[in-house]
Structures are given as C-alpha cells and as structure tokens.
PDB file of N, CA and C in Angstrom:
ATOM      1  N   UNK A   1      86.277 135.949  90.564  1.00  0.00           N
ATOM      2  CA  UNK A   1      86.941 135.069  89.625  1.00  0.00           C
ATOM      3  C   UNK A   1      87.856 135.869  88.696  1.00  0.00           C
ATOM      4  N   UNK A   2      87.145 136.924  88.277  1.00  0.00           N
ATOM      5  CA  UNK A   2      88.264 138.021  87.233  1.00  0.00           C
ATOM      6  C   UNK A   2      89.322 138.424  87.778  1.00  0.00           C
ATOM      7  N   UNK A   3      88.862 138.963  89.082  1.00  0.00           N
ATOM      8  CA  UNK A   3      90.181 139.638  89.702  1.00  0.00           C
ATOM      9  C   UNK A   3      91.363 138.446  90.411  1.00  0.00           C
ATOM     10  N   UNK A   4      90.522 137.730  91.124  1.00  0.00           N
ATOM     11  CA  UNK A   4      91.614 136.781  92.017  1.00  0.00           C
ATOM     12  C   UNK A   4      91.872 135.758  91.224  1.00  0.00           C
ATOM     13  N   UNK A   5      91.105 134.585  90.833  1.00  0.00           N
ATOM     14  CA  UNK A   5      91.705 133.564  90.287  1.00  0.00           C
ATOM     15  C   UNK A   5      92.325 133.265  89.175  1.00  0.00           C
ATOM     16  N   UNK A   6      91.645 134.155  87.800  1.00  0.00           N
ATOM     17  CA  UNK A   6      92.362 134.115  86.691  1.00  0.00           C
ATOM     18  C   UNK A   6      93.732 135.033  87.023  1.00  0.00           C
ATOM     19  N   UNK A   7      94.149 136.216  87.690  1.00  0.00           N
ATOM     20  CA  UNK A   7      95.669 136.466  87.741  1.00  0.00           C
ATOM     21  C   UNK A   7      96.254 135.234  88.197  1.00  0.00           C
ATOM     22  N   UNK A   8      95.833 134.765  89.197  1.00  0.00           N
ATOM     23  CA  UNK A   8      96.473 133.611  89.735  1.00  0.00           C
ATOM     24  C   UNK A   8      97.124 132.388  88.982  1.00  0.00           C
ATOM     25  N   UNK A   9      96.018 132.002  87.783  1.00  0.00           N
ATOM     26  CA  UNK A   9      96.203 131.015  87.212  1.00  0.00           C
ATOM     27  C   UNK A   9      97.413 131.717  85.724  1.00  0.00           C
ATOM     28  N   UNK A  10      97.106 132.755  85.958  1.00  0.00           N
ATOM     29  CA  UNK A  10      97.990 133.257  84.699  1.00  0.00           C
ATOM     30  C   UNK A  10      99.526 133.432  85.324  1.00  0.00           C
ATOM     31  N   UNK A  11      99.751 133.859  86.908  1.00  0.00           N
ATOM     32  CA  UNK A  11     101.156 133.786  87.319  1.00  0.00           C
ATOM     33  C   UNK A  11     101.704 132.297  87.002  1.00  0.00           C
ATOM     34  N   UNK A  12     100.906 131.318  87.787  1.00  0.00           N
ATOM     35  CA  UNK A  12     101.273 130.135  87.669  1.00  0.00           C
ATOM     36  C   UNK A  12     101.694 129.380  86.307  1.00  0.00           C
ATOM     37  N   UNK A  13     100.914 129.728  85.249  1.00  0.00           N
ATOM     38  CA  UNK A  13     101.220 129.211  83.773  1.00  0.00           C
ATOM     39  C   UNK A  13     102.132 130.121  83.409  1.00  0.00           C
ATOM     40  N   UNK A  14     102.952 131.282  84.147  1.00  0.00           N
ATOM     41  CA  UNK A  14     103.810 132.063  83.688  1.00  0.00           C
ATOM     42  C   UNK A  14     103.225 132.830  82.202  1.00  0.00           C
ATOM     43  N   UNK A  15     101.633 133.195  82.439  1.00  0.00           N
ATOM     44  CA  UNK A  15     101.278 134.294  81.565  1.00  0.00           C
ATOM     45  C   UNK A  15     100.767 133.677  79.928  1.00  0.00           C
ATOM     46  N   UNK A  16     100.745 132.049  80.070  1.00  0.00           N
ATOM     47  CA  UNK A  16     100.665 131.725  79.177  1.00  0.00           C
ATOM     48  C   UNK A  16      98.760 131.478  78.816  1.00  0.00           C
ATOM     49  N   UNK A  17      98.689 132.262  77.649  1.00  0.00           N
ATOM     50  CA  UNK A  17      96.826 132.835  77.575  1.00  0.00           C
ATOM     51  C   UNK A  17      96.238 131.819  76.916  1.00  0.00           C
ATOM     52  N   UNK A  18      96.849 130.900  76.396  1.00  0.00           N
ATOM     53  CA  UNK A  18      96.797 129.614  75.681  1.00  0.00           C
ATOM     54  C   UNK A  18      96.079 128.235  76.673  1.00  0.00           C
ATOM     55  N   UNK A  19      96.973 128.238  77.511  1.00  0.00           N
ATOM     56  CA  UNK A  19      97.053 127.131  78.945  1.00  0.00           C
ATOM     57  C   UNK A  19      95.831 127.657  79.652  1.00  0.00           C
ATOM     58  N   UNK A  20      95.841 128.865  80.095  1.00  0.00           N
ATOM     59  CA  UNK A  20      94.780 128.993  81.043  1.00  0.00           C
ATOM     60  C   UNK A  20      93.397 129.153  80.621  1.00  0.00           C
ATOM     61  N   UNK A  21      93.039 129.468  79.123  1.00  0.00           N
ATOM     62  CA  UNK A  21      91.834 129.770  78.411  1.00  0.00           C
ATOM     63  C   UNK A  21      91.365 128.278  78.174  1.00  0.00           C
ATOM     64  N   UNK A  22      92.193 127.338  77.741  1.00  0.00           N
ATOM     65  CA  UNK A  22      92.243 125.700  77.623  1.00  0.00           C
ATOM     66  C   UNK A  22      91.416 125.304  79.109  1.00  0.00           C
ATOM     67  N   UNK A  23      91.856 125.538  80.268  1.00  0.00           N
ATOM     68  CA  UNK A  23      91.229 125.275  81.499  1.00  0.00           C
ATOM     69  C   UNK A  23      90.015 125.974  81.971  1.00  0.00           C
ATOM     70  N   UNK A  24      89.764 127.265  81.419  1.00  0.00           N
ATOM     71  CA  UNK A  24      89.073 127.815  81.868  1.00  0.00           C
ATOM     72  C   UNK A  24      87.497 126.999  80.600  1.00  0.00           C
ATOM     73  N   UNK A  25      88.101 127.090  79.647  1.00  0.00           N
ATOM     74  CA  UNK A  25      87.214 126.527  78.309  1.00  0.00           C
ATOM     75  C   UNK A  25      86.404 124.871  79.323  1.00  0.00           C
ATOM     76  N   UNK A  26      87.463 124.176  79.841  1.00  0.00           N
ATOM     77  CA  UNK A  26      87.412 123.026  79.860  1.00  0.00           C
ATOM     78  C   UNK A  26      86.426 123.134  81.070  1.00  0.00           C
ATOM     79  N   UNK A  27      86.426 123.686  81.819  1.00  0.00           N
ATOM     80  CA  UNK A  27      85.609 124.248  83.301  1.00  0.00           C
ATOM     81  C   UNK A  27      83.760 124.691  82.396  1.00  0.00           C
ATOM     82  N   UNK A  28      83.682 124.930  81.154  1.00  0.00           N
ATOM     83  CA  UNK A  28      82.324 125.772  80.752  1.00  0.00           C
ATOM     84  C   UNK A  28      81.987 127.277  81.048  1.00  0.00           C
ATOM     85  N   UNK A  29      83.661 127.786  80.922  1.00  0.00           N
ATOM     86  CA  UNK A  29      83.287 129.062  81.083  1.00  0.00           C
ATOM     87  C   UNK A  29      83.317 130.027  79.681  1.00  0.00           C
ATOM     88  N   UNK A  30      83.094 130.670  79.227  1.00  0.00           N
ATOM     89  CA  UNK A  30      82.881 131.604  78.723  1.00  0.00           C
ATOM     90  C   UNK A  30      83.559 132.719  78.989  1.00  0.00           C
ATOM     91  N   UNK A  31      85.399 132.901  77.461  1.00  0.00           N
ATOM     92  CA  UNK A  31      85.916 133.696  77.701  1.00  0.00           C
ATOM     93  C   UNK A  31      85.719 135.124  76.695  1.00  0.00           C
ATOM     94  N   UNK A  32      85.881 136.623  77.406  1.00  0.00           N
ATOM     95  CA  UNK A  32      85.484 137.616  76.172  1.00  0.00           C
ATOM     96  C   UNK A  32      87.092 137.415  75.276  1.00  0.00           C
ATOM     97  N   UNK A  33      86.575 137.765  74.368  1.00  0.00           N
ATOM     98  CA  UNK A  33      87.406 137.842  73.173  1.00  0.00           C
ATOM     99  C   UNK A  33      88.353 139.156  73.573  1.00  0.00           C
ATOM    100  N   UNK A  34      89.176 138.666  72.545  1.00  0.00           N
ATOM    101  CA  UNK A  34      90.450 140.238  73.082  1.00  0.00           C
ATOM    102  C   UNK A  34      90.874 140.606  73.951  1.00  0.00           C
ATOM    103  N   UNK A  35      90.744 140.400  75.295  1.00  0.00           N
ATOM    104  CA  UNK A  35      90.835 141.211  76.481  1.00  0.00           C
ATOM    105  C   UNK A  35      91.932 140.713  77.051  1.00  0.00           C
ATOM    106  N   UNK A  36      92.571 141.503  77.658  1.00  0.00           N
ATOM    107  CA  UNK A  36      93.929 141.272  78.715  1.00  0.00           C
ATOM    108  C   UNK A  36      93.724 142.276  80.314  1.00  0.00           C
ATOM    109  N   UNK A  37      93.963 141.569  81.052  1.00  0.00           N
ATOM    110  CA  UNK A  37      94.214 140.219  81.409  1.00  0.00           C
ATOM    111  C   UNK A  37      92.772 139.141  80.698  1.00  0.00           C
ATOM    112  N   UNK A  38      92.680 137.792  80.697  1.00  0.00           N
ATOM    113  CA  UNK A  38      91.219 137.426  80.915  1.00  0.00           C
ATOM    114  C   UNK A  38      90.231 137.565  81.560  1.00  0.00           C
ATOM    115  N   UNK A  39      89.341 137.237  80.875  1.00  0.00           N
ATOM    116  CA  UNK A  39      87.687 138.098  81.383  1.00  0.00           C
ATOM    117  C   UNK A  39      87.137 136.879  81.222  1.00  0.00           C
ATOM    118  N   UNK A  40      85.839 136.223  82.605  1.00  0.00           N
ATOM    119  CA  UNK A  40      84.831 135.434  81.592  1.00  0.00           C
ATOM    120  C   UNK A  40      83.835 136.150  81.587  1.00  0.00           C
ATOM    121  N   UNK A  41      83.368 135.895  80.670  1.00  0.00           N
ATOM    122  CA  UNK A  41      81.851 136.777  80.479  1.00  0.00           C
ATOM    123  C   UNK A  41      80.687 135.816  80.512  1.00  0.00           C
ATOM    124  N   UNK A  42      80.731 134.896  80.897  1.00  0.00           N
ATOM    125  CA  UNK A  42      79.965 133.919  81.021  1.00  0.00           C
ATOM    126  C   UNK A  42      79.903 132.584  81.550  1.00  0.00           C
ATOM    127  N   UNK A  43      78.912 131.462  81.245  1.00  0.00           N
ATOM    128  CA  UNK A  43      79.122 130.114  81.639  1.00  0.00           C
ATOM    129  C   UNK A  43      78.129 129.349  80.057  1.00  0.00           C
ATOM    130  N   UNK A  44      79.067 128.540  79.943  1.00  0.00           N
ATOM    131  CA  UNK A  44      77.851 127.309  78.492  1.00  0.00           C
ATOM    132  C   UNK A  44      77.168 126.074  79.869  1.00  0.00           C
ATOM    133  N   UNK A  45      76.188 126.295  78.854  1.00  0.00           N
ATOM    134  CA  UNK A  45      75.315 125.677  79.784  1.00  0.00           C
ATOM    135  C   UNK A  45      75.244 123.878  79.325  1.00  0.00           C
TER     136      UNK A  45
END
C-alpha cells in the first residue's frame, strides 16, 4: 500500500497531500504525521 498505491494516488491527484489523505482518512486508515511521500501507519477501528 506505501509503496504502490499511495504513489499512485498521489500521481493521479497531481501530488495533491490534501485530496489523497481526505481518501485515505475516509477509507479508516491511519496517516503518520509529517512524512513525504505518505505513510499509513495504521487502520481506526
């Protein structure tokens, strides 16, 4: 998921960390703070 899909989703939103953290949030994932590219570090249960 770190490596393949979040680059993926970040080419597609043209890099925008806003849009894809919104989807990834909306999915119950759990993003780390600060990090570039995105990281999840988790799932909410």
């Amino acid at each position: 998921m770190n490596k393949k899909v979040i680059p993926l989703l970040l080419e597609y939103y043209m890099n925008d960390e806003k849009e894809v953290k919104g989807i990834l949030n909306s999915a119950g994932l759990i993003i780390e703070e600060n990090s570039w590219p995105l990281k999840i570090s988790g799932k909410n249960d």
